[in-house]
PDB file of N, CA and C in Angstrom:
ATOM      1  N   UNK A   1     102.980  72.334 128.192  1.00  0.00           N
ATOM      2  CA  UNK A   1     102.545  71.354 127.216  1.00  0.00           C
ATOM      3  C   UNK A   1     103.607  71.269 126.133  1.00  0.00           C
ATOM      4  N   UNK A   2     104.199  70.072 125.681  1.00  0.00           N
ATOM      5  CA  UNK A   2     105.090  69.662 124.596  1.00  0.00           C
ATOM      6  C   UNK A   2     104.611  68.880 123.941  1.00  0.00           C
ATOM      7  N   UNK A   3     105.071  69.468 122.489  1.00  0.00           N
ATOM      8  CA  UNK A   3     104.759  68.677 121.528  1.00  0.00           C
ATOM      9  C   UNK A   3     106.144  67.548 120.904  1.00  0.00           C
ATOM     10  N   UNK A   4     105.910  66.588 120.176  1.00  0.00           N
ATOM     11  CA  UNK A   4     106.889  65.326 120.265  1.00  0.00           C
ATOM     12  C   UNK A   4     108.234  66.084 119.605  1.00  0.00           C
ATOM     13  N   UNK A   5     108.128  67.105 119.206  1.00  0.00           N
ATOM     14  CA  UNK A   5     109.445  67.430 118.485  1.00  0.00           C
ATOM     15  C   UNK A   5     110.031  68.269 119.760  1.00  0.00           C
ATOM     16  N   UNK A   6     109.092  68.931 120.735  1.00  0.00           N
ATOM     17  CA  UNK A   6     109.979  69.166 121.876  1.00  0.00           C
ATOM     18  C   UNK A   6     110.318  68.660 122.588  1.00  0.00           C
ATOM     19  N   UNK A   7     109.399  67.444 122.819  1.00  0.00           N
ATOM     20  CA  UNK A   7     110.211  66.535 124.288  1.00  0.00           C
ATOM     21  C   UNK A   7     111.825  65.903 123.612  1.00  0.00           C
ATOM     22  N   UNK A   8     111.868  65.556 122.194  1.00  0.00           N
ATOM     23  CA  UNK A   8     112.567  65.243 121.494  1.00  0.00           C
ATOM     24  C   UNK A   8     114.122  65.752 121.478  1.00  0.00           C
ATOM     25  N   UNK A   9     113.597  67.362 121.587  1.00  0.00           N
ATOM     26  CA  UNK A   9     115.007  68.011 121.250  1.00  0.00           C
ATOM     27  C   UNK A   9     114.872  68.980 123.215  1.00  0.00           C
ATOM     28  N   UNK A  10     114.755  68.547 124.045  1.00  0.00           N
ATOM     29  CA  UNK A  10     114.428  69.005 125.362  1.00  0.00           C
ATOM     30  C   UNK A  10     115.737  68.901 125.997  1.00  0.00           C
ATOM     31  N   UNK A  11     115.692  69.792 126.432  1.00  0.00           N
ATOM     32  CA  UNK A  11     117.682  69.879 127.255  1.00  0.00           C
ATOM     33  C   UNK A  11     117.414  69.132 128.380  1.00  0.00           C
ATOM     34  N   UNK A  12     118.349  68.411 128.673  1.00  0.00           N
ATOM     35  CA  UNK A  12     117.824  67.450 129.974  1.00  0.00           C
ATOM     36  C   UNK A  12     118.449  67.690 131.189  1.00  0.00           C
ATOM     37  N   UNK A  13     119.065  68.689 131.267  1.00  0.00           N
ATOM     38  CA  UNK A  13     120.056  69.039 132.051  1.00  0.00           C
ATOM     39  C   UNK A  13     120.379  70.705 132.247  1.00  0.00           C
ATOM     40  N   UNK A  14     121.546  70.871 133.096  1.00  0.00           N
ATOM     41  CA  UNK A  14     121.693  72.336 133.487  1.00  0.00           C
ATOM     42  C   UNK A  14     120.932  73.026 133.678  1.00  0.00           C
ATOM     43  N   UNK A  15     120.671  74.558 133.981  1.00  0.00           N
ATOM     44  CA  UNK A  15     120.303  75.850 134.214  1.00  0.00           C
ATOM     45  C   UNK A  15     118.727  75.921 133.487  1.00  0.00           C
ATOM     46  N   UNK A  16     117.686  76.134 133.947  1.00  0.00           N
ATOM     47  CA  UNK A  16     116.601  76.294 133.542  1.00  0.00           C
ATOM     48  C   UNK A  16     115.924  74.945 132.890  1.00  0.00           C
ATOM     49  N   UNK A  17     116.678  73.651 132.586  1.00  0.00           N
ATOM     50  CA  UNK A  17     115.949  72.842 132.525  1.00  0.00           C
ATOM     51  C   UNK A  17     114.850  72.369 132.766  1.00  0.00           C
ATOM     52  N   UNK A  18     113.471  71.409 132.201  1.00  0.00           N
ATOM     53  CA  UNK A  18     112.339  71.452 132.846  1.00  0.00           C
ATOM     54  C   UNK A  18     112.364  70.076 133.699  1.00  0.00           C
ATOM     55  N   UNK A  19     111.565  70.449 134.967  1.00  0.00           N
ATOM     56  CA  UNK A  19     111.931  69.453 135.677  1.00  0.00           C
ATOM     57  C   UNK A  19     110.448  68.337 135.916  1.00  0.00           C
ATOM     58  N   UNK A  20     109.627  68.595 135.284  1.00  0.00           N
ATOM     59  CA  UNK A  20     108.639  67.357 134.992  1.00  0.00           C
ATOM     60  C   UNK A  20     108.187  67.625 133.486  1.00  0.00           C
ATOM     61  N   UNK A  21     107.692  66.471 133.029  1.00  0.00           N
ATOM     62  CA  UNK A  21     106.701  66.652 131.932  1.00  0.00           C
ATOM     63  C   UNK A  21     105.536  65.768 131.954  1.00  0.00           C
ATOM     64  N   UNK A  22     104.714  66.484 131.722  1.00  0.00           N
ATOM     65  CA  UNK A  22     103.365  66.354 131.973  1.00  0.00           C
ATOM     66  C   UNK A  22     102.433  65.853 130.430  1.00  0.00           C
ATOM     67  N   UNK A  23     102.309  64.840 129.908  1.00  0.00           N
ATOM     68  CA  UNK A  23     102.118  64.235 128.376  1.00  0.00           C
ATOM     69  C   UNK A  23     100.620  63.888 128.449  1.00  0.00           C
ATOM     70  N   UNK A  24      99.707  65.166 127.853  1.00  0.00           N
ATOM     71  CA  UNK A  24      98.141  65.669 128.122  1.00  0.00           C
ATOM     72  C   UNK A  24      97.721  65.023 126.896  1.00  0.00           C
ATOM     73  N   UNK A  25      97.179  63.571 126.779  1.00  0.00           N
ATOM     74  CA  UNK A  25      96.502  62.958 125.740  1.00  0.00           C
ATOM     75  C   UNK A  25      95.044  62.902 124.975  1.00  0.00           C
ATOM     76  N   UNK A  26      94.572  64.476 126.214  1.00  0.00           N
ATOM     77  CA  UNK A  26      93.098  64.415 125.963  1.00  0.00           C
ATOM     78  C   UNK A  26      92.980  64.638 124.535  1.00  0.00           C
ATOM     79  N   UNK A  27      93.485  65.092 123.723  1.00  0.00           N
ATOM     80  CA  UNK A  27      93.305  65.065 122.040  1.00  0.00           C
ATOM     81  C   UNK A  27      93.375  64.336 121.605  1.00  0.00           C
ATOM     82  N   UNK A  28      94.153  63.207 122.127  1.00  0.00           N
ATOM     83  CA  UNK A  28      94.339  61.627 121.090  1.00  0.00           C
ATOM     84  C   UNK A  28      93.302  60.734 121.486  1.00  0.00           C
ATOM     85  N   UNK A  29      92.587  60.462 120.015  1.00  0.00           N
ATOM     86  CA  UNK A  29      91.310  59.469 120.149  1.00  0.00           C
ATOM     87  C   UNK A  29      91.760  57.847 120.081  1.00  0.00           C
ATOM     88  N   UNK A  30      92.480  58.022 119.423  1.00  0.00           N
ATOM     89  CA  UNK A  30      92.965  56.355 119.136  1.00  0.00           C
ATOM     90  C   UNK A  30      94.546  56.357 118.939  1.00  0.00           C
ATOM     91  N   UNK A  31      95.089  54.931 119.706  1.00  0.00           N
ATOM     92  CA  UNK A  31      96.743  55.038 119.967  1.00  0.00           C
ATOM     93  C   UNK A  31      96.834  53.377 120.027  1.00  0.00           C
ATOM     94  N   UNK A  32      98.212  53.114 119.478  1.00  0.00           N
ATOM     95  CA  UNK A  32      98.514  51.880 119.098  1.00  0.00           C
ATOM     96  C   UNK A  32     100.164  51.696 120.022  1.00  0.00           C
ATOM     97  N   UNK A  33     100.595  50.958 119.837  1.00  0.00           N
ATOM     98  CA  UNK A  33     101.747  49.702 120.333  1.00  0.00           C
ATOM     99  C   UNK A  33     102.962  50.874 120.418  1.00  0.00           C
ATOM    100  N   UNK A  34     102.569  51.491 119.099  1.00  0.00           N
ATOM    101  CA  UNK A  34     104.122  52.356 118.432  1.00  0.00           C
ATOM    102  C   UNK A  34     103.456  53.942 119.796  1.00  0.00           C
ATOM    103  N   UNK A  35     102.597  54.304 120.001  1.00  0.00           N
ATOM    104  CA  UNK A  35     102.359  55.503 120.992  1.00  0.00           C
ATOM    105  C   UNK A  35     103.041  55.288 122.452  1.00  0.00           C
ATOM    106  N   UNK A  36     102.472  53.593 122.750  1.00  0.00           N
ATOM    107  CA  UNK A  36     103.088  53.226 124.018  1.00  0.00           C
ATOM    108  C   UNK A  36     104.388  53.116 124.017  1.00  0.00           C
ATOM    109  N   UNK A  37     105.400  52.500 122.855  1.00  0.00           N
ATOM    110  CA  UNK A  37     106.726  52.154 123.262  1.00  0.00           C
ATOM    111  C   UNK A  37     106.808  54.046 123.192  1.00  0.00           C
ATOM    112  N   UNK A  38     106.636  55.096 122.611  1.00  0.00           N
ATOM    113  CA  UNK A  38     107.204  55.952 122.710  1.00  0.00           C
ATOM    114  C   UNK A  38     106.886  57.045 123.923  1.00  0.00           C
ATOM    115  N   UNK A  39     106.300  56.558 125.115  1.00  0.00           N
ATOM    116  CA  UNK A  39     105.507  56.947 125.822  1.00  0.00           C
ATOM    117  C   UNK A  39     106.704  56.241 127.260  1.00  0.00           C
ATOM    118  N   UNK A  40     106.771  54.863 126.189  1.00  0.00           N
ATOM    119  CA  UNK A  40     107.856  54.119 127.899  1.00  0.00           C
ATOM    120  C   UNK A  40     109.511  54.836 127.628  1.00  0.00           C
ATOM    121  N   UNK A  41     109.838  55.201 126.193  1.00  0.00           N
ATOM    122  CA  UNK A  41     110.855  55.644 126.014  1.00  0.00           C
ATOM    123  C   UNK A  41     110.951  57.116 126.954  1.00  0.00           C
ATOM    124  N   UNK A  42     110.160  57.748 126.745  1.00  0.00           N
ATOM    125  CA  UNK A  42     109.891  59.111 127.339  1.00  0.00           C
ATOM    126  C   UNK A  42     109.749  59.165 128.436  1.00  0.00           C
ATOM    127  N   UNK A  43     109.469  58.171 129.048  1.00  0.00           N
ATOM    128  CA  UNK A  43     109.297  57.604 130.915  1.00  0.00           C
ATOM    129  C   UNK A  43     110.796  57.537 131.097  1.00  0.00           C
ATOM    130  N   UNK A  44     111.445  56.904 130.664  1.00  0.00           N
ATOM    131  CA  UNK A  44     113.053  56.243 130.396  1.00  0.00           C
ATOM    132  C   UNK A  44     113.891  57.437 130.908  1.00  0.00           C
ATOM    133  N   UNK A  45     114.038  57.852 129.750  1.00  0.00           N
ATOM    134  CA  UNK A  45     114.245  59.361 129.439  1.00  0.00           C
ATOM    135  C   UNK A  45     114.231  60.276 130.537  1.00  0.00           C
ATOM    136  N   UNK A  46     113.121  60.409 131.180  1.00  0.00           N
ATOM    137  CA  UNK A  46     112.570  60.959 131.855  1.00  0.00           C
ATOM    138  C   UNK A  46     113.155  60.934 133.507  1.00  0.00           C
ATOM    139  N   UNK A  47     113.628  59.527 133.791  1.00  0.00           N
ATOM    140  CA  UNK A  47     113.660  59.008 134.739  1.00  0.00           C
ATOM    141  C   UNK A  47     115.559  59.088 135.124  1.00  0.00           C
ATOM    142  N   UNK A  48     116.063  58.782 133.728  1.00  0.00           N
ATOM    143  CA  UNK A  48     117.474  58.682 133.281  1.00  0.00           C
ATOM    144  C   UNK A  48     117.984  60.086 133.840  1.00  0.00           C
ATOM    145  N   UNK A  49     117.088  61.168 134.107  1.00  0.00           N
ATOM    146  CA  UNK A  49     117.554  62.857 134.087  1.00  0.00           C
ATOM    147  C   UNK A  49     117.347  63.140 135.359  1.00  0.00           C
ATOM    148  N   UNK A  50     116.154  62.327 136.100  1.00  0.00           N
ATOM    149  CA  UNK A  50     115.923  62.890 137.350  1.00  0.00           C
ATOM    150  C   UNK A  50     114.832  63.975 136.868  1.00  0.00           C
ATOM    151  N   UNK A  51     113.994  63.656 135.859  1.00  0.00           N
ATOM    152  CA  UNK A  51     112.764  64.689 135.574  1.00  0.00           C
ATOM    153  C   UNK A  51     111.484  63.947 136.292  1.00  0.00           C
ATOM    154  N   UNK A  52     110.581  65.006 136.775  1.00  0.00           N
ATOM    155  CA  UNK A  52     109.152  63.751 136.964  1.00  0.00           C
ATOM    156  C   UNK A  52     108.255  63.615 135.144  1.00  0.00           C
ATOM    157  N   UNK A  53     107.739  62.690 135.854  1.00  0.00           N
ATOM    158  CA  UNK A  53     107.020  62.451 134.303  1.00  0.00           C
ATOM    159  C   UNK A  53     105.881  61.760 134.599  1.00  0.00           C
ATOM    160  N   UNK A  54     104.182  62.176 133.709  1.00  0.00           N
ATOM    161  CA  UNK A  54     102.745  62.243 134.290  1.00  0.00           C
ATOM    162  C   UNK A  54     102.385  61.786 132.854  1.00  0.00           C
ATOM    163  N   UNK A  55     101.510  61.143 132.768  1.00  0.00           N
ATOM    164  CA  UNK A  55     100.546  61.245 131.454  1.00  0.00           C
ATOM    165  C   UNK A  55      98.915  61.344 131.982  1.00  0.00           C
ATOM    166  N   UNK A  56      98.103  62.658 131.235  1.00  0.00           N
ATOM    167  CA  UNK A  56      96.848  62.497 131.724  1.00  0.00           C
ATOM    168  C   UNK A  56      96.157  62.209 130.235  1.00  0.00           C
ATOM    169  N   UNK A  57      94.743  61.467 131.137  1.00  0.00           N
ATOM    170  CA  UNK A  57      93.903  61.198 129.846  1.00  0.00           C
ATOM    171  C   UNK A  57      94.213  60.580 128.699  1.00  0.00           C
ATOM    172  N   UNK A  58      94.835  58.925 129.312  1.00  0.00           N
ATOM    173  CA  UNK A  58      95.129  58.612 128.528  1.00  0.00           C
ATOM    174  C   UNK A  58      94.061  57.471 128.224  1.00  0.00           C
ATOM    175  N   UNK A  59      93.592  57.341 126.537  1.00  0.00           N
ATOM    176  CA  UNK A  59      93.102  56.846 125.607  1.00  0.00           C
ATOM    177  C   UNK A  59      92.849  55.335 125.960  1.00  0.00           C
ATOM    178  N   UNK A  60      91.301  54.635 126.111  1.00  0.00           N
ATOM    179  CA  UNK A  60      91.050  53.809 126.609  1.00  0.00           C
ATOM    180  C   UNK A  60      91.760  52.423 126.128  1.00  0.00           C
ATOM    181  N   UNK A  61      91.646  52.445 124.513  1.00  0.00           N
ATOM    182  CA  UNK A  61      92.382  51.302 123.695  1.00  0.00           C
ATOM    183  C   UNK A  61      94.554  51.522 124.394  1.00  0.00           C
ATOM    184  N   UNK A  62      94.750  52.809 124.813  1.00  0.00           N
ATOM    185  CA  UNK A  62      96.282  52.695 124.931  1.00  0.00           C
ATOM    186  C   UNK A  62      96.209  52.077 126.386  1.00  0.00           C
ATOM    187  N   UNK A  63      94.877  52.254 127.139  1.00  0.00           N
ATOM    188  CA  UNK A  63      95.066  51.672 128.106  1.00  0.00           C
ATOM    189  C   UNK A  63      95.361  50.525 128.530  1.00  0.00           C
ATOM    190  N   UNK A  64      94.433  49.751 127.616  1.00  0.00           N
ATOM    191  CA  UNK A  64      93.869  48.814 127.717  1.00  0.00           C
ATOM    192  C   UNK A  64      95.382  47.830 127.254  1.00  0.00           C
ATOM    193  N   UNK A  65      96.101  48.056 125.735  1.00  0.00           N
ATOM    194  CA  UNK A  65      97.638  47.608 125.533  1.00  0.00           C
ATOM    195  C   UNK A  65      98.487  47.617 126.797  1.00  0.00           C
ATOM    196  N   UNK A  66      98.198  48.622 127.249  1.00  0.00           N
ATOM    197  CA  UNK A  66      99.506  48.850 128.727  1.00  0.00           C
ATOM    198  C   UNK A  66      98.866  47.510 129.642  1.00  0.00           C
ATOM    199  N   UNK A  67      97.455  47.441 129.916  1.00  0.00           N
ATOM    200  CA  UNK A  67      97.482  45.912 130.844  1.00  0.00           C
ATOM    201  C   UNK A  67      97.581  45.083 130.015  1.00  0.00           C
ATOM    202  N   UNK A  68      97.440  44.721 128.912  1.00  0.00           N
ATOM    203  CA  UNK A  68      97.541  43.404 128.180  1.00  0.00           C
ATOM    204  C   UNK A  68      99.045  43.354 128.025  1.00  0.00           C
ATOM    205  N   UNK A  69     100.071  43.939 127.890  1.00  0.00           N
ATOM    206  CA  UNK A  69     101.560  43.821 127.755  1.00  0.00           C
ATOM    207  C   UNK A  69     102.001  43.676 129.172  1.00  0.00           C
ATOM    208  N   UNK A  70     101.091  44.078 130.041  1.00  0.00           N
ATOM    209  CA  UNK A  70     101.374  43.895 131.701  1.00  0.00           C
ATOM    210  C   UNK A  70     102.578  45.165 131.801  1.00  0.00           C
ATOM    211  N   UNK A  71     102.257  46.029 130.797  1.00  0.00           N
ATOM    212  CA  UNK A  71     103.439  47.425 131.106  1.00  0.00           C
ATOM    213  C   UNK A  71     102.465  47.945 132.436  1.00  0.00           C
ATOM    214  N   UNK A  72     101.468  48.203 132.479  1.00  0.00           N
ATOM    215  CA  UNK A  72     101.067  48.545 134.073  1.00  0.00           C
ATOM    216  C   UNK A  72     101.637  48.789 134.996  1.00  0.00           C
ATOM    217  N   UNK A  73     102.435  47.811 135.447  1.00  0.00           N
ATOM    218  CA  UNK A  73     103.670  47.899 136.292  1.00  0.00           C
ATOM    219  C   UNK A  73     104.647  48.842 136.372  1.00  0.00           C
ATOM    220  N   UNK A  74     105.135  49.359 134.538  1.00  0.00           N
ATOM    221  CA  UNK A  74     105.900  50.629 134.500  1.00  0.00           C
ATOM    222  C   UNK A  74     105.702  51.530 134.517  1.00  0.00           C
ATOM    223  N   UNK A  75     104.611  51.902 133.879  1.00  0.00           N
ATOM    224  CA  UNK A  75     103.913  52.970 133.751  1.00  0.00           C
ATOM    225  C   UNK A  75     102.521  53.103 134.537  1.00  0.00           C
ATOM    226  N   UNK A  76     102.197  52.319 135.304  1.00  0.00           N
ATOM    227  CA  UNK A  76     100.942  52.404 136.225  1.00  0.00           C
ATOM    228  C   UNK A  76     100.856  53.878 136.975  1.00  0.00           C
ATOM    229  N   UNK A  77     102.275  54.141 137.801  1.00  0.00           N
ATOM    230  CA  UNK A  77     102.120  55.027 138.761  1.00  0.00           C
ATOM    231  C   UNK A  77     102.708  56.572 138.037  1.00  0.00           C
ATOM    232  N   UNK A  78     102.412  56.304 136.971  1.00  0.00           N
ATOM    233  CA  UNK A  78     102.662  58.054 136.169  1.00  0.00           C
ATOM    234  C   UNK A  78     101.067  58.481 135.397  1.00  0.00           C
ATOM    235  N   UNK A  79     100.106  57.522 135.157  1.00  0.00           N
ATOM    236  CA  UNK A  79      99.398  57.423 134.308  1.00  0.00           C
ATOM    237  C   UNK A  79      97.572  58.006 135.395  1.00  0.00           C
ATOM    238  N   UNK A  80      97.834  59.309 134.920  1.00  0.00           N
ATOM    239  CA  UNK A  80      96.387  59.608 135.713  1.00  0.00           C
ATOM    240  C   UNK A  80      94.358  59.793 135.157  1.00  0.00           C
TER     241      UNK A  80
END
């Protein structure tokens, strides 16, 4: 489990690097526009390294932004 200042400063590379991250939202009750772009950045990111990358439990209103922006598509198949 990481918190935003670790995925932040997260080595993305070499020797012991982590090779998925797993972004556990069951604590967040309510999430806006600014959670998702930093959620697709972190997919980005994620993807840019050759890391896997999961989000569980994610927040019905962030859901609900991801189909209305039609991000679905990007983030559909990480989002459990």
């Amino acid at each position: 489990m990481y918190t935003v200042a670790d995925l932040a400063s997260q080595d993305m590379g070499g020797e012991g690097a982590v090779r998925e991250w797993c972004i556990d939202m069951s604590g967040v009750e309510r999430a806006d526009s600014g959670a998702l772009a930093l959620l697709i950045h972190w997919y980005r990111r994620a993807q840019s390294a050759g890391i896997g990358f999961h989000v569980r439990a994610m927040p019905h209103d962030l859901n609900g932004l991801m189909k209305l922006y039609d991000l679905d598509k990007v983030l559909g198949d990480v989002v459990a």
